[in-house]
N, C-alpha and C. Protein backbone atom coordinates (compact mmCIF):
# COMPACT_ATOMS: atom_id res chain seq x y z
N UNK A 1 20.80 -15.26 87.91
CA UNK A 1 21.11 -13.96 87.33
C UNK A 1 20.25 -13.78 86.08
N UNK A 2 19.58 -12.65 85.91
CA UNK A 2 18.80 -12.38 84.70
C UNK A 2 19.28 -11.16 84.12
N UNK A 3 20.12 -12.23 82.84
CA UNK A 3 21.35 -11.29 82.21
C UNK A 3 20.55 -10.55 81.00
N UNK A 4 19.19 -10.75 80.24
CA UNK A 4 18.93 -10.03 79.75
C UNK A 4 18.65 -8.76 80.57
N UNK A 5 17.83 -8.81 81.42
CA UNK A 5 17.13 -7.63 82.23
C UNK A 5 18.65 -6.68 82.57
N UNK A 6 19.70 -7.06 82.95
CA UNK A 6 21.23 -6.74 83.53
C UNK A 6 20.99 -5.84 82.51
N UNK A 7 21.34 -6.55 81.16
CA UNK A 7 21.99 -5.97 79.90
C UNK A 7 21.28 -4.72 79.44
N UNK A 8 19.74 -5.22 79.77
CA UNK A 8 18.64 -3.70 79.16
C UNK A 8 19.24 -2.66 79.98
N UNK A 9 19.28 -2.78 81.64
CA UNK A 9 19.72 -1.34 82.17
C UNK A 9 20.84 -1.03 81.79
N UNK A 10 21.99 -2.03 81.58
CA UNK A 10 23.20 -1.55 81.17
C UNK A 10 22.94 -0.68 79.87
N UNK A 11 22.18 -1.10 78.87
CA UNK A 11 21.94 -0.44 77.76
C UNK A 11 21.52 1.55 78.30
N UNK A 12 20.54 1.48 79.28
CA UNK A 12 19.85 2.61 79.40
C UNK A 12 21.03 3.61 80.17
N UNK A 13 22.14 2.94 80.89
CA UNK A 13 22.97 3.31 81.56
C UNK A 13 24.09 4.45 80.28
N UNK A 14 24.25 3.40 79.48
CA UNK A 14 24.78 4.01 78.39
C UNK A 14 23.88 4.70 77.25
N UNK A 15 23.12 4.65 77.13
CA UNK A 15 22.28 5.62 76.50
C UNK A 15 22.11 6.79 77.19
N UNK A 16 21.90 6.85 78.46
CA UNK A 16 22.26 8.21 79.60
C UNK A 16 23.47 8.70 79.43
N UNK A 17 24.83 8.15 79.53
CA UNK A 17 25.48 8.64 78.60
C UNK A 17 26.20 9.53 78.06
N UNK A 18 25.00 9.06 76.91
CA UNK A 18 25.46 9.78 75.35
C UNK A 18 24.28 11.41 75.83
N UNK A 19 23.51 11.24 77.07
CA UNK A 19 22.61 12.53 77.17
C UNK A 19 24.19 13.95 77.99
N UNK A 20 24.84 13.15 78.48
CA UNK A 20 25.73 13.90 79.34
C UNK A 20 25.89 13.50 80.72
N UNK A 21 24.91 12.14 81.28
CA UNK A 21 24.78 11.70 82.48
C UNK A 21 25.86 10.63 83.30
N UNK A 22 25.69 10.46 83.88
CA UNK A 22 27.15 9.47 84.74
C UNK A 22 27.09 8.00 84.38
N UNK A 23 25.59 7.61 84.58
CA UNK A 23 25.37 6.09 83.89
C UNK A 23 25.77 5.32 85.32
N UNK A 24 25.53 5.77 86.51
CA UNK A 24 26.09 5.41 87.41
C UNK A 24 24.91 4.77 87.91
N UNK A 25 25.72 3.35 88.83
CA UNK A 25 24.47 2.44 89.64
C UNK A 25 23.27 3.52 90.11
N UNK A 26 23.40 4.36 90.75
CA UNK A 26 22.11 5.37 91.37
C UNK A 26 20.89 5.45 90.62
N UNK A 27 21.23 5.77 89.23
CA UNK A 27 20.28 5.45 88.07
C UNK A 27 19.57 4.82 88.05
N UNK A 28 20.14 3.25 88.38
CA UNK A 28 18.85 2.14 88.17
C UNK A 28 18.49 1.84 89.03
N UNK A 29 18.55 2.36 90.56
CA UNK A 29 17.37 2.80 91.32
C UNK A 29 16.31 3.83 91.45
N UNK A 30 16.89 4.87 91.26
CA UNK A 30 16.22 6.27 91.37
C UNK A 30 15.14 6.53 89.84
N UNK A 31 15.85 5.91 88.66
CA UNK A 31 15.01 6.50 87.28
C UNK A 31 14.22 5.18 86.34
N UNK A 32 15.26 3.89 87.07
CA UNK A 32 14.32 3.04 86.23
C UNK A 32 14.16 1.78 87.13
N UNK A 33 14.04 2.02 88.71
CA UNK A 33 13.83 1.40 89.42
C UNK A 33 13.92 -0.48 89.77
N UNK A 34 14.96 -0.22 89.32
CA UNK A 34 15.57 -1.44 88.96
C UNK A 34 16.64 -1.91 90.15
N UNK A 35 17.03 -2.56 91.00
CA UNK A 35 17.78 -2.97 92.07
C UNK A 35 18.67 -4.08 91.45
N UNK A 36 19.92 -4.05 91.12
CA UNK A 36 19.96 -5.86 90.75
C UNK A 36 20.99 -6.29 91.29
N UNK A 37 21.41 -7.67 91.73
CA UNK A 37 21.94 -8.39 92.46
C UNK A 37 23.23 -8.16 92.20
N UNK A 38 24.14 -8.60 93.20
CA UNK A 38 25.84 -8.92 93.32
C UNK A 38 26.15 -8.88 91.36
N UNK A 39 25.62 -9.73 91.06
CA UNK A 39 26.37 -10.67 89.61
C UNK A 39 26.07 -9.64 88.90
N UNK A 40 24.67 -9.21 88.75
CA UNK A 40 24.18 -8.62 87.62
C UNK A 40 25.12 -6.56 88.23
N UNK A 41 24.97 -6.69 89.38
CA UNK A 41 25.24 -5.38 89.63
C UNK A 41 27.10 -5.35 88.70
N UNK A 42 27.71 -6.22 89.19
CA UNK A 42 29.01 -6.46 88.84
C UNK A 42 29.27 -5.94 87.30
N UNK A 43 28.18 -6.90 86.26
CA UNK A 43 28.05 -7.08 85.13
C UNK A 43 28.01 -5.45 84.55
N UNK A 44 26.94 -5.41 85.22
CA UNK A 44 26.35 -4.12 84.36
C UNK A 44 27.56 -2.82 84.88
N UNK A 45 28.59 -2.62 85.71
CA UNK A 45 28.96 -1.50 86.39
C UNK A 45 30.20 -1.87 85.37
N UNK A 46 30.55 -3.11 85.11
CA UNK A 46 31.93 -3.58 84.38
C UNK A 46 31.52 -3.11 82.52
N UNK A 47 30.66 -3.38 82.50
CA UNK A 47 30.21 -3.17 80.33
C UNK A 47 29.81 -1.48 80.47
N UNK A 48 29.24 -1.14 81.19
CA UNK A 48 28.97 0.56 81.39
C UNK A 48 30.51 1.17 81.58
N UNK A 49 31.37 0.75 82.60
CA UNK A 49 32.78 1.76 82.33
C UNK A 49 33.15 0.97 81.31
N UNK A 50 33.43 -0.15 80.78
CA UNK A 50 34.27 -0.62 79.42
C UNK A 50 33.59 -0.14 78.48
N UNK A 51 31.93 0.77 78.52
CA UNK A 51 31.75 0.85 76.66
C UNK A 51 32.39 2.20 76.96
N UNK A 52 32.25 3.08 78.28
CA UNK A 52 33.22 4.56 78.22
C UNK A 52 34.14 4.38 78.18
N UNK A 53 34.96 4.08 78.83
CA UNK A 53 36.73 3.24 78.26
C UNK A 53 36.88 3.86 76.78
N UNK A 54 36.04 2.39 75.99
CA UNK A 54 36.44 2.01 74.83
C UNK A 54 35.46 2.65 73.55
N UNK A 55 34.45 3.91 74.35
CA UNK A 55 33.31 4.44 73.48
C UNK A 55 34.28 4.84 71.44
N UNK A 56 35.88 5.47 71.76
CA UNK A 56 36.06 6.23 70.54
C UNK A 56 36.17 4.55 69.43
N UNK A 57 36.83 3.54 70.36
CA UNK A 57 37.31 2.78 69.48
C UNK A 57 35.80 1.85 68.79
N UNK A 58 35.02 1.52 69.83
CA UNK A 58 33.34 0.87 69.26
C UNK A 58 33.13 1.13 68.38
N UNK A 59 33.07 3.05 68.59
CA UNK A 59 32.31 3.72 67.38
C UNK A 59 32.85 3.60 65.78
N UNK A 60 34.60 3.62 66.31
CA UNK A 60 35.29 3.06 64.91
C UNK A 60 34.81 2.39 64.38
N UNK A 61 34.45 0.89 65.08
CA UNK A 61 34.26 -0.49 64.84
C UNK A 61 32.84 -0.40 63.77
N UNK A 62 32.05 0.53 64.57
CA UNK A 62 30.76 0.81 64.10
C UNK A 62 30.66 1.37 62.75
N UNK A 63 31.48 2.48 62.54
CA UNK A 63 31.49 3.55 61.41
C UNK A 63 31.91 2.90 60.99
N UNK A 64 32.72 1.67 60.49
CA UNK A 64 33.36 1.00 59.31
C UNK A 64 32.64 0.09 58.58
N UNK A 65 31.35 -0.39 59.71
CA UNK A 65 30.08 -1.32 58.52
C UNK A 65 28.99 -0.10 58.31
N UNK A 66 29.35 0.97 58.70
CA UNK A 66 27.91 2.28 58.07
C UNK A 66 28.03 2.12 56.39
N UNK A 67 27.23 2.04 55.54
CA UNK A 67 27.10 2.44 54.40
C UNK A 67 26.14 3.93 54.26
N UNK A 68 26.33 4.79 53.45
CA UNK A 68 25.65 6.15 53.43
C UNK A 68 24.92 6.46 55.03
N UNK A 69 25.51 5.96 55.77
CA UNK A 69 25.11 7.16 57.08
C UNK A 69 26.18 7.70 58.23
N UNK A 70 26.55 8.10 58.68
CA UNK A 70 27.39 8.36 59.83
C UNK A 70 27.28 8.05 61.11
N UNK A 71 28.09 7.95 62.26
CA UNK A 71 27.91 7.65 63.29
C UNK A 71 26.67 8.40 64.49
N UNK A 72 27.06 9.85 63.04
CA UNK A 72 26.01 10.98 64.03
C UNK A 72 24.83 11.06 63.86
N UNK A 73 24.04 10.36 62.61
CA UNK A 73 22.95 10.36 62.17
C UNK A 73 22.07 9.07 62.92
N UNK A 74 23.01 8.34 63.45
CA UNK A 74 22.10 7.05 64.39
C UNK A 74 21.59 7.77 65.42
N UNK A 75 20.57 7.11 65.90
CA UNK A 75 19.92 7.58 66.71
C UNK A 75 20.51 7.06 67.77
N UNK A 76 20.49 7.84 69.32
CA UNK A 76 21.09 7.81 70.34
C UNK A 76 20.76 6.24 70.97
N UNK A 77 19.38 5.83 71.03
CA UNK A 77 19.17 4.34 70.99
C UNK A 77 19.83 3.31 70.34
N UNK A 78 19.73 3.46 69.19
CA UNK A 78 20.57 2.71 68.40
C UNK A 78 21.87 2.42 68.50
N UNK A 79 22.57 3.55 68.61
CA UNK A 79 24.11 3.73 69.05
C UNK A 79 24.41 3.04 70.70
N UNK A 80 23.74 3.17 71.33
CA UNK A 80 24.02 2.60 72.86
C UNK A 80 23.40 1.58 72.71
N UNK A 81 22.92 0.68 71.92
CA UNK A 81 22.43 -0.83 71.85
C UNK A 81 23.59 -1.48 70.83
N UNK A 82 24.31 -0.59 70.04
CA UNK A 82 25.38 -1.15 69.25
C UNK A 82 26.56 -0.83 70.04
N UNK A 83 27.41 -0.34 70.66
CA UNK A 83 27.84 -0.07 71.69
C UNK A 83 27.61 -0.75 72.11
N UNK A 84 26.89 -1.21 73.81
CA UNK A 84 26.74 -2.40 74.56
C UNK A 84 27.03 -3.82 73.68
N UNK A 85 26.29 -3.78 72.48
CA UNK A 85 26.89 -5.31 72.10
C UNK A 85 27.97 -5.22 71.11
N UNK A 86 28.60 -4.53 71.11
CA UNK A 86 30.21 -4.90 70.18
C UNK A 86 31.38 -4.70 71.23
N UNK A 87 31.28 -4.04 72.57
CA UNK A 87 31.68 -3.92 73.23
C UNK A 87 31.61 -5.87 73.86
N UNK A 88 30.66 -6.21 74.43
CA UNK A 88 29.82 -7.43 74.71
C UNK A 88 31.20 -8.52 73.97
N UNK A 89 30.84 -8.27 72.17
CA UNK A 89 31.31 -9.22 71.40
C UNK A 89 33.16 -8.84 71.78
N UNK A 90 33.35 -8.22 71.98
CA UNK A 90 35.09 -8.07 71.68
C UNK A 90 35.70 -8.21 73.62
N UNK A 91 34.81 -7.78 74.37
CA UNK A 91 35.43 -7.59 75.57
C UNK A 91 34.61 -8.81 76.51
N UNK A 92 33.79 -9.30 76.45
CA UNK A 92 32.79 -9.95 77.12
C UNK A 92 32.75 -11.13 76.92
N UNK A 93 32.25 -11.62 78.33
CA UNK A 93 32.19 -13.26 78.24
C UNK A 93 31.00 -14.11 77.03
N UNK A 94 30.19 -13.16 76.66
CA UNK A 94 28.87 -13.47 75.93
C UNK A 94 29.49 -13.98 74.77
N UNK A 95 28.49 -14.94 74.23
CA UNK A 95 28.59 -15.71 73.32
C UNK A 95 27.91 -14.73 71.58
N UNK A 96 28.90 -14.20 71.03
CA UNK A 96 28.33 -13.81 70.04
C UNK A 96 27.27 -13.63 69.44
N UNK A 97 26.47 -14.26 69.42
CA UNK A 97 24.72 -14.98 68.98
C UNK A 97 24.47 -14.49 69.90
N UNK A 98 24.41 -14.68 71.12
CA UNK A 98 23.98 -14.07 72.18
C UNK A 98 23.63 -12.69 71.76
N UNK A 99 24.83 -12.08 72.18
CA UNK A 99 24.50 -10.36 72.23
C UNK A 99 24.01 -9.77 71.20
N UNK A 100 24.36 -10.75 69.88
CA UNK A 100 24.04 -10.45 68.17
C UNK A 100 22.03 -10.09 68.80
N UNK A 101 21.42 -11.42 69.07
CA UNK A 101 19.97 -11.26 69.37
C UNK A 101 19.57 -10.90 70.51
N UNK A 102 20.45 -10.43 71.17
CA UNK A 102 19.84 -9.50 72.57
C UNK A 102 19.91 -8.01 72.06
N UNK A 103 21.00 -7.49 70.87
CA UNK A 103 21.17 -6.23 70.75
C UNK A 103 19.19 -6.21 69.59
N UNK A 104 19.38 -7.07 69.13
CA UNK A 104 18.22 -7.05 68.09
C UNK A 104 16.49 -7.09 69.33
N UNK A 105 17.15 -7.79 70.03
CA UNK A 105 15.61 -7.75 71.01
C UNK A 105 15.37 -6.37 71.76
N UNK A 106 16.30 -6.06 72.15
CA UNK A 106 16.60 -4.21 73.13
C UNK A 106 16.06 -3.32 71.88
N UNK A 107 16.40 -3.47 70.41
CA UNK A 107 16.14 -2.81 69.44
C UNK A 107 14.55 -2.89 69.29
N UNK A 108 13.92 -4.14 69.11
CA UNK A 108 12.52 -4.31 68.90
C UNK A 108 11.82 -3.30 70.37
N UNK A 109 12.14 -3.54 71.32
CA UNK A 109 11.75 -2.98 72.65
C UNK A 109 11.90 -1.02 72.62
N UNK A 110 13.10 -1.27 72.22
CA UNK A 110 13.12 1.00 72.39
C UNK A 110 13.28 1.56 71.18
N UNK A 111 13.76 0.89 69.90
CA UNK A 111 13.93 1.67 69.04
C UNK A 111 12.78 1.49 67.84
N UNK A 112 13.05 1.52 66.70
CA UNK A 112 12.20 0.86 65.58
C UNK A 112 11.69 -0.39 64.90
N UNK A 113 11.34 -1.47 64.11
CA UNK A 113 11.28 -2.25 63.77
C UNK A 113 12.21 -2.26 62.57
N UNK A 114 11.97 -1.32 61.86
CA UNK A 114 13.07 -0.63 60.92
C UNK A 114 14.44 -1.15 61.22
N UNK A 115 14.56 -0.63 62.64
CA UNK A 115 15.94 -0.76 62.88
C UNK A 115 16.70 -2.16 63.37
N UNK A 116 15.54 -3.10 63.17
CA UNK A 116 16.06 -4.74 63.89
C UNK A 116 17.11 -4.99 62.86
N UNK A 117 16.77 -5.55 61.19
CA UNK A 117 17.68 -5.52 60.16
C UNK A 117 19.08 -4.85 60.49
N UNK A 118 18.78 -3.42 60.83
CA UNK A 118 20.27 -2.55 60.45
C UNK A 118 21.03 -3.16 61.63
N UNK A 119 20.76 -2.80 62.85
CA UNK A 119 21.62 -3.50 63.89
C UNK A 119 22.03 -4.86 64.05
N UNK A 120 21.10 -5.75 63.43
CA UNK A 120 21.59 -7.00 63.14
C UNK A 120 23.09 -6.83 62.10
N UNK A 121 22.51 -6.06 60.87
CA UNK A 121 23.70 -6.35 59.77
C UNK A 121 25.01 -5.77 60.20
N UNK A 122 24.69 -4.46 60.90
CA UNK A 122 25.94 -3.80 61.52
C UNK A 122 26.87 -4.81 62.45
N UNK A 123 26.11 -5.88 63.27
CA UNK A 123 26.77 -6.29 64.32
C UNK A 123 26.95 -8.12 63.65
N UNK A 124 26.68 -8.46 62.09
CA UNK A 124 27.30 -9.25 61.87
C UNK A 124 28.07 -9.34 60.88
N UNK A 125 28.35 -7.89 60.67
CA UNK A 125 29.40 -7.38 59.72
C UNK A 125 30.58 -7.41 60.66
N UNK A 126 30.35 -7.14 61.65
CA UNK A 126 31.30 -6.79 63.03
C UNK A 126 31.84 -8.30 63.15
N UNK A 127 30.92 -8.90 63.35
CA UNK A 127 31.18 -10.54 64.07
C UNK A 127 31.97 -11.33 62.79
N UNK A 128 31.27 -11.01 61.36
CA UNK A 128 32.50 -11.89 60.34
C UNK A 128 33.80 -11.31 60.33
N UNK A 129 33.91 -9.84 60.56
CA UNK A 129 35.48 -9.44 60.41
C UNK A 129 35.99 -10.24 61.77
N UNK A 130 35.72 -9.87 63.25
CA UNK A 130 36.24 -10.74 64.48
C UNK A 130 36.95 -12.21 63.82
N UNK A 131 35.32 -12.80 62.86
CA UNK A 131 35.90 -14.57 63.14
C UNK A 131 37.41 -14.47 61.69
N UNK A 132 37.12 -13.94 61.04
CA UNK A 132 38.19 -13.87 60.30
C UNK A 132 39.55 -13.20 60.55
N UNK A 133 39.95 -12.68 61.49
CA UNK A 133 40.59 -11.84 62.16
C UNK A 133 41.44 -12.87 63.11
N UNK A 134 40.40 -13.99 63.63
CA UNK A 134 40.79 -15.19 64.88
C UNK A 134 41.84 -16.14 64.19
């Protein structure tokens, strides 16, 4: 199973989205031509309905490490790469570190360089409240 590659479409699944789209398996044949197996199909169809599920409560999670910006001022990339991994960290089998540097690698790949720092700090602001919380 190649759970990064899973995780990128899952990312694009939910970044579709936030456009108004279904985020549905069809997608990652038809737009980003992507086919993926039993495990990974499983994976990605299970974190795509759990970040819609759980999109109002993430964003909570999210807006509470923002300093001077809002949820609405992130960019739609950004937000569906933080999303997929706080969702990841609270609902998912992934190992914290894990998704912490997969959300930061998806970031280097579609969004800014700018933005590796912020999504890192956002999502280990996230991860010290979790371990203190345990």
């Amino acid at each position: 199973m190649a759970r990064p590659i899973a995780r990128e479409a899952a990312m694009q699944l939910v970044f579709e989205q936030l456009f108004g789209g279904e985020g549905e398996a069809e997608t990652l044949v038809d737009l980003i031509d992507y086919a993926p197996g039993d495990k990974d199909k499983a994976y990605i169809e299970s974190v795509v309905a759990g970040v819609r599920e759980h999109a109002a409560e993430l964003d909570e999670e999210i807006s509470s490490c923002l300093r001077g910006w809002t949820i609405q001022r992130l960019s739609r990339v950004d937000l569906s790469i933080l999303r997929l991994s706080v969702y990841e960290m609270k609902y998912g089998d992934v190992p914290v570190a894990v998704s912490i540097n997969e959300a930061v690698e998806l970031t280097r790949k579609y969004s800014s360089e700018n933005s590796c720092p912020f999504i890192n700090g956002v999502l280990g602001t996230i991860s010290r409240r979790m371990k203190a919380k345990a």
